[in-house]
C-alpha atoms as a PDB file:
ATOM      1  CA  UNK A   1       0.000   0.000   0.000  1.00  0.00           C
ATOM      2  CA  UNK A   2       1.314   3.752  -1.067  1.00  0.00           C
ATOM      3  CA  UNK A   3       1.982   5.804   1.459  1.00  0.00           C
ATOM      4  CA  UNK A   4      -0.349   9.177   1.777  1.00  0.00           C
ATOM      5  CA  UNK A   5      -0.792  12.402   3.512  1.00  0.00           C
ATOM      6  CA  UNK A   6      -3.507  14.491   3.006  1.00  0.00           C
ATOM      7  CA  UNK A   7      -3.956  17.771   3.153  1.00  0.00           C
ATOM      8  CA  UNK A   8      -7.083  19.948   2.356  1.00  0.00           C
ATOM      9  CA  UNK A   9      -7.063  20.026  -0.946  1.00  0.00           C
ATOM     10  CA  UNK A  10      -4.023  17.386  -2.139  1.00  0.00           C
ATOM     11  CA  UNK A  11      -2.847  13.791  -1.840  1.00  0.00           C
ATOM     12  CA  UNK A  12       0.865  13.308  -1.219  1.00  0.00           C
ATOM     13  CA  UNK A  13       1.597   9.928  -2.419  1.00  0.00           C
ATOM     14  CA  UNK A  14       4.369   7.786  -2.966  1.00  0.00           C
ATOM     15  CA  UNK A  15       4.902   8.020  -7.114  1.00  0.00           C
ATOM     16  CA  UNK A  16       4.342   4.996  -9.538  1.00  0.00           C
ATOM     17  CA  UNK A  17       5.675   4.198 -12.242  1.00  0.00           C
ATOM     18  CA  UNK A  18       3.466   5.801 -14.247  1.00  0.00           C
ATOM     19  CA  UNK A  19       4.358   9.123 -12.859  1.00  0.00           C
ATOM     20  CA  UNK A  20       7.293   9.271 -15.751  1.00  0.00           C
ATOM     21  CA  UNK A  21       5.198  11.488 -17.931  1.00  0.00           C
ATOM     22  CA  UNK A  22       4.087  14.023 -15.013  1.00  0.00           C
ATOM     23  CA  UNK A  23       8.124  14.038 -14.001  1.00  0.00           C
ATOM     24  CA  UNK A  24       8.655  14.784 -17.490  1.00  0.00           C
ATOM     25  CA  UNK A  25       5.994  18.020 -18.036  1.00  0.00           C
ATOM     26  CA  UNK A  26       8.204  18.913 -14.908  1.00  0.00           C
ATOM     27  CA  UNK A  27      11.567  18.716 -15.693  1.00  0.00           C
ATOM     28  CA  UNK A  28      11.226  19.828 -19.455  1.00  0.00           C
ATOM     29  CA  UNK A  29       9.843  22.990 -18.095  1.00  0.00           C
ATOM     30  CA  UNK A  30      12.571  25.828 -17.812  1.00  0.00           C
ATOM     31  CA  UNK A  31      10.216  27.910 -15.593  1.00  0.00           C
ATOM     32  CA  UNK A  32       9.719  25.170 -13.516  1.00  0.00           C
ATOM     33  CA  UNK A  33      13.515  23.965 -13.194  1.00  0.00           C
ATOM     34  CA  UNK A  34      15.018  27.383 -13.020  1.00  0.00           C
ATOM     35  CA  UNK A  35      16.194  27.259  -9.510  1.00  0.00           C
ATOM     36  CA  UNK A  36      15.761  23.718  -9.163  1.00  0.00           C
ATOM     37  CA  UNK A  37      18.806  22.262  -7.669  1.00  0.00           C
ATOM     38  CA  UNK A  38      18.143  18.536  -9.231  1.00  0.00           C
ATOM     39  CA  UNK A  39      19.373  17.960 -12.638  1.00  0.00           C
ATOM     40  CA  UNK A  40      16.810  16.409 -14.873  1.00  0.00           C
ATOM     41  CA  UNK A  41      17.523  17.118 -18.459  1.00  0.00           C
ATOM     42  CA  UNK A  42      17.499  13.851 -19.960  1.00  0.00           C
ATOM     43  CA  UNK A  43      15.485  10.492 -20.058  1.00  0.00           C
ATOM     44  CA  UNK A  44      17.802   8.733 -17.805  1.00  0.00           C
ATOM     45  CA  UNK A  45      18.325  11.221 -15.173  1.00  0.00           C
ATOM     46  CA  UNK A  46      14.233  11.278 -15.305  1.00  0.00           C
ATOM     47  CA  UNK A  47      13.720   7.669 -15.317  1.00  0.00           C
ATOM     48  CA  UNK A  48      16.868   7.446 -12.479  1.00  0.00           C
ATOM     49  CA  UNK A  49      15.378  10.058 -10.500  1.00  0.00           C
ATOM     50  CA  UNK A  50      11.623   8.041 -10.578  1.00  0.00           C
ATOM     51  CA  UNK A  51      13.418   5.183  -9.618  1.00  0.00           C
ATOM     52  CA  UNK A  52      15.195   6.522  -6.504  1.00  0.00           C
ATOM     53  CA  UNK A  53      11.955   7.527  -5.562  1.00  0.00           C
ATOM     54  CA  UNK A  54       9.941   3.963  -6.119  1.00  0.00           C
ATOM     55  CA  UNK A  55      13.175   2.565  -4.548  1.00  0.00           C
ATOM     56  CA  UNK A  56      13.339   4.571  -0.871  1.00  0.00           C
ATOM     57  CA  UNK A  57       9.045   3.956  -0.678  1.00  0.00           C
ATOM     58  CA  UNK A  58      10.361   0.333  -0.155  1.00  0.00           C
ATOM     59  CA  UNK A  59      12.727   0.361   2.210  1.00  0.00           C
ATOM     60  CA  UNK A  60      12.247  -0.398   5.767  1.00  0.00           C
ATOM     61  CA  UNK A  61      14.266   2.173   6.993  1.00  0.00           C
ATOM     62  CA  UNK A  62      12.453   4.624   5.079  1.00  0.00           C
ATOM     63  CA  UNK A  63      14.365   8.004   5.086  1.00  0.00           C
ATOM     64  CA  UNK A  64      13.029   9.546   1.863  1.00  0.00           C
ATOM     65  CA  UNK A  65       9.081  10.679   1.032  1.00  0.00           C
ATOM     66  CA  UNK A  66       9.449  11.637  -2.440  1.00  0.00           C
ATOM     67  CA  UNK A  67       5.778  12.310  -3.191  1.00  0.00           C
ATOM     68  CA  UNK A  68       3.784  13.373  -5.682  1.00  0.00           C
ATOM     69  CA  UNK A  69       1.038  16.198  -5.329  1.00  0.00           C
ATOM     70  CA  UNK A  70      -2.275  15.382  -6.490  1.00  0.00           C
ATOM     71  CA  UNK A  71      -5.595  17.278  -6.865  1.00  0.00           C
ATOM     72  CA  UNK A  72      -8.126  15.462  -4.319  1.00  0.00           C
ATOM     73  CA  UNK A  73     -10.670  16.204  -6.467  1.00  0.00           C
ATOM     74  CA  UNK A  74      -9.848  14.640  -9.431  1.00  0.00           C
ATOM     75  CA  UNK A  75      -6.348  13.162  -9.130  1.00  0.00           C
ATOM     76  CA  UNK A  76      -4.381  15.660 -11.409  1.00  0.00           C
ATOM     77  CA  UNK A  77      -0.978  15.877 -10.715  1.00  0.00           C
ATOM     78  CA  UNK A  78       0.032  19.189  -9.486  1.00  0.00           C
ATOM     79  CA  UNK A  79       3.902  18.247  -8.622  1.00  0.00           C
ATOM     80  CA  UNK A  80       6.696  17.094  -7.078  1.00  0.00           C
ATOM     81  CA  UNK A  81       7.513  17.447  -3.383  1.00  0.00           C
ATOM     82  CA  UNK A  82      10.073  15.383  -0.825  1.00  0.00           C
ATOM     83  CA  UNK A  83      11.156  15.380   3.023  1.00  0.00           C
ATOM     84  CA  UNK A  84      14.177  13.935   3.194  1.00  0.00           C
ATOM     85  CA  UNK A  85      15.830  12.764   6.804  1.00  0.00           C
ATOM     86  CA  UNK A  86      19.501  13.913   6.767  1.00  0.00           C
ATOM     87  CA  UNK A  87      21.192  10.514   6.585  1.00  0.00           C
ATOM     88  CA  UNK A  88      24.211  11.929   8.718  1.00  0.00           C
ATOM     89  CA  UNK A  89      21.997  13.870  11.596  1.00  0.00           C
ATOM     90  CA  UNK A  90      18.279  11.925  12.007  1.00  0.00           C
ATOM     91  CA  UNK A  91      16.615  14.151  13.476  1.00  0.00           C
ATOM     92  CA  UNK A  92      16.582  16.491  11.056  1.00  0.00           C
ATOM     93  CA  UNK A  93      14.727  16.750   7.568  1.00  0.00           C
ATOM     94  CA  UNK A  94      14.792  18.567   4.439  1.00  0.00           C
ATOM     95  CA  UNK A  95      11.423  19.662   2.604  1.00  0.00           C
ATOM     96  CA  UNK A  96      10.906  20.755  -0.846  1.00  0.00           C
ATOM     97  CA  UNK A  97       8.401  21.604  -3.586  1.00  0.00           C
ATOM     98  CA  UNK A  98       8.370  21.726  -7.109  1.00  0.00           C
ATOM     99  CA  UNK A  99       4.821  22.631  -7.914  1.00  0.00           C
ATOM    100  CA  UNK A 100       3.561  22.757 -12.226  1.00  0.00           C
ATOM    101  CA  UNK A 101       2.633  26.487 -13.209  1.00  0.00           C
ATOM    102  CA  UNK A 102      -1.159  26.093 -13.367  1.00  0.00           C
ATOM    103  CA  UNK A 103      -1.167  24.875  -9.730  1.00  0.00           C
ATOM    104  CA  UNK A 104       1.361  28.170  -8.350  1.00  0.00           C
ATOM    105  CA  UNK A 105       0.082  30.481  -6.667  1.00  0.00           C
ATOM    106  CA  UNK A 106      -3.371  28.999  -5.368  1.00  0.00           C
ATOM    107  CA  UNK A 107      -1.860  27.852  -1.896  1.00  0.00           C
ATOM    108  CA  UNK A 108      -0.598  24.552  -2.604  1.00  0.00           C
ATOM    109  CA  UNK A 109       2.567  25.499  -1.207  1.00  0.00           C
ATOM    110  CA  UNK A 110       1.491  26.505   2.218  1.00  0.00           C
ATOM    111  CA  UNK A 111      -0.514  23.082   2.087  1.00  0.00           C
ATOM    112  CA  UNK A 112       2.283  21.003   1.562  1.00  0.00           C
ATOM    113  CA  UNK A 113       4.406  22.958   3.656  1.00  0.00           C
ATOM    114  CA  UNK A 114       2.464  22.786   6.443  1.00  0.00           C
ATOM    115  CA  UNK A 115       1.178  19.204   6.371  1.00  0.00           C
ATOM    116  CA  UNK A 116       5.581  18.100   6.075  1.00  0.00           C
ATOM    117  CA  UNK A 117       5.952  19.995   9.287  1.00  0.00           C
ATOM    118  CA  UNK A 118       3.004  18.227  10.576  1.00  0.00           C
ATOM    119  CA  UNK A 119       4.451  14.823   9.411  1.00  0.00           C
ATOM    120  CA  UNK A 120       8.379  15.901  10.261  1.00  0.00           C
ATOM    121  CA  UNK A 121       7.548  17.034  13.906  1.00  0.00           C
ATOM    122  CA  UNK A 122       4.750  14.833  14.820  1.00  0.00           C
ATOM    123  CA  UNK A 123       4.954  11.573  13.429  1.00  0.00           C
ATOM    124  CA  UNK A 124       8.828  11.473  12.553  1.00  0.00           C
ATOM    125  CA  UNK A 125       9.505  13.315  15.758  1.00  0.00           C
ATOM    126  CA  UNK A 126      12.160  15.262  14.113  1.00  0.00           C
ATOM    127  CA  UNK A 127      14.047  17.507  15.877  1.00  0.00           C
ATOM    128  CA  UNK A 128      14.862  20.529  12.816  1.00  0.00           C
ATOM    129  CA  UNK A 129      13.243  20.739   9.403  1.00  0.00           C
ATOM    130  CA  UNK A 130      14.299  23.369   6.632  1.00  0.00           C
ATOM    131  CA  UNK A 131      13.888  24.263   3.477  1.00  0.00           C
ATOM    132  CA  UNK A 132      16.372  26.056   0.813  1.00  0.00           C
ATOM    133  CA  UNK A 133      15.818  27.697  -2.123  1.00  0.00           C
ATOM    134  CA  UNK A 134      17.812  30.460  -4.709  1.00  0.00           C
ATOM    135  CA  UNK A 135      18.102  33.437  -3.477  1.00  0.00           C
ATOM    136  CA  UNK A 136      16.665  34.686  -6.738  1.00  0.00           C
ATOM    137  CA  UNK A 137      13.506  32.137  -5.459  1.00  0.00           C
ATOM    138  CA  UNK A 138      11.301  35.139  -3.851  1.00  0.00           C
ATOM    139  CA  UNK A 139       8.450  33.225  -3.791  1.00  0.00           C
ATOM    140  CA  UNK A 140       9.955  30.019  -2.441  1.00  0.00           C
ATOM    141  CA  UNK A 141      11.839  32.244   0.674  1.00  0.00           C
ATOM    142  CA  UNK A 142       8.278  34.139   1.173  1.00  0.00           C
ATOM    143  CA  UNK A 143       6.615  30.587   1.036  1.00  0.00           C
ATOM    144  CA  UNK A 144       8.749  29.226   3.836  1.00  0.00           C
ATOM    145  CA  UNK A 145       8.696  33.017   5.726  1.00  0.00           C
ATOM    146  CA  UNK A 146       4.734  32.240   5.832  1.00  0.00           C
ATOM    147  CA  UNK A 147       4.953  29.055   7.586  1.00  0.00           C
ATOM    148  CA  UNK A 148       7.076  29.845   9.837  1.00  0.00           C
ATOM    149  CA  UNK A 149      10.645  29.234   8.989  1.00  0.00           C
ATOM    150  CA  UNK A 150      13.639  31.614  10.321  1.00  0.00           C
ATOM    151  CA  UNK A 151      16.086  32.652   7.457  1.00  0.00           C
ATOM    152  CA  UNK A 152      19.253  31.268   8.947  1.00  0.00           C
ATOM    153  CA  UNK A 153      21.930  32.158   6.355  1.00  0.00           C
ATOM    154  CA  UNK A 154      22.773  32.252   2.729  1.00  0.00           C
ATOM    155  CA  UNK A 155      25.695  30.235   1.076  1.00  0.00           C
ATOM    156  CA  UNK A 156      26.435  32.483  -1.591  1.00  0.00           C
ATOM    157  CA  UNK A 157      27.744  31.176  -5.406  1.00  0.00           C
ATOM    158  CA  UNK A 158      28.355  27.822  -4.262  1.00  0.00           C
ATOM    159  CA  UNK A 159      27.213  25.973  -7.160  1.00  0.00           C
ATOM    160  CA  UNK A 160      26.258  26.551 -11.066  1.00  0.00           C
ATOM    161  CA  UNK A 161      23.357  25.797 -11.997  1.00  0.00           C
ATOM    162  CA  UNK A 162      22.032  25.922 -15.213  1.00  0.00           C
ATOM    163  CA  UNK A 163      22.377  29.717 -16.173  1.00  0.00           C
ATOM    164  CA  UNK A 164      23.852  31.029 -12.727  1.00  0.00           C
ATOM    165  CA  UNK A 165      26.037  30.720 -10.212  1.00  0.00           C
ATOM    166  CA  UNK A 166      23.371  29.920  -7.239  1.00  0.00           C
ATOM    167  CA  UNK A 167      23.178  31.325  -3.804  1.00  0.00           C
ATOM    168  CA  UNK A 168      21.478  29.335  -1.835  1.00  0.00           C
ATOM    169  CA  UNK A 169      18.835  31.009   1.301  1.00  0.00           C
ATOM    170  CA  UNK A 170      18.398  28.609   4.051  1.00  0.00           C
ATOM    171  CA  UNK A 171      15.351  28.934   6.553  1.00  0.00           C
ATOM    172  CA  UNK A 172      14.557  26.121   9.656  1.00  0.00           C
ATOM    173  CA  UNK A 173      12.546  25.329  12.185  1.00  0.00           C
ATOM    174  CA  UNK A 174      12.930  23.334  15.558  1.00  0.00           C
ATOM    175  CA  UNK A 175      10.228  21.418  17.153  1.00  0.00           C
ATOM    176  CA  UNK A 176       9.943  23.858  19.879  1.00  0.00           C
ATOM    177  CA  UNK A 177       8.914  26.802  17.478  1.00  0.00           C
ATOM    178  CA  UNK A 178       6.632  24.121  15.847  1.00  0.00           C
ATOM    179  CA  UNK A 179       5.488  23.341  19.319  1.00  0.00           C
ATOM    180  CA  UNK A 180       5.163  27.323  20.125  1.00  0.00           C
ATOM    181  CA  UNK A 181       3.135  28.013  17.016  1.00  0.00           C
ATOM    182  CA  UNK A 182       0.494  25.156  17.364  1.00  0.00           C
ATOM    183  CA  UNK A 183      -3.145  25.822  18.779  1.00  0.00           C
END
């Protein structure tokens, strides 16, 4: 059985292998993949990167919920999200979202967002969880700003990608602030 969160409007679900195509419309998008700090510009970095994903669903000692986003509704898929446990430092996860155009911008992001710290802090018991994103990413460091994350530093021009040399904006939380913020 997949694995599923649900939030009010999505399913997070572990992908299938018929999730190529939707990985595809993704990474073939230049809008989409502009500060995306996964390189998938060909068919076997797709099909590798759909693979990994299939692959850490199965494992016992699950440490990876690569997940798609689908519209409750009518199961459309919106996009990509993950929260990753640090391999080196347990308690502490990684979340990210890679959402198509037609679904930006409608609150998706704060959905997702909010049901990974859910998931991180409650169920995982995780101790931090953060998110990073380009620093030319506005609306990825507002997304995280909304939900709660501190800015914690910027690594700047550590990497190329693509077009740019990328800065990278980090922002965290602790279980305490989650704790704090809670009703």
């Amino acid at each position: 059985m997949a694995f599923r969160l649900k939030t009010e409007r999505l399913i997070l679900e572990d992908l299938s292998e018929g999730d190529l195509d939707n990985i595809r419309r993704i990474a073939y998008n230049r809008d989409v993949m502009r500060y995306v700090l996964v390189w998938l510009e060909n068919e076997d970095q797709i099909a590798g990167f759909l693979q990994r994903g299939i692959d850490g669903a199965k494992r016992i000692d699950r440490t990876s919920y690569v997940l798609a986003a689908r519209v409750a509704k009518n199961g459309e898929f919106a996009g990509l999200t993950f929260l990753e446990i640090d391999p080196e430092q347990k308690s502490t996860g990684e979340v990210g979202i890679v959402l198509l155009p037609e679904y930006q911008a409608y609150g998706y992001g704060r959905e997702i967002l909010r049901k990974y710290l859910e998931f991180g802090f409650r169920t995982l018991s995780l101790h931090r969880v953060y998110g990073k994103c380009d620093e030319l990413n506005y609306t990825s460091a507002r997304l995280m700003e909304q939900c709660g994350l501190t800015y914690e530093g910027t690594i700047r021009e550590h990497v190329w990608l693509r077009d740019h040399w990328r800065s990278t904006r980090y922002y965290g939380m602790l279980a305490g602030e989650y704790d704090a913020i809670q009703p």
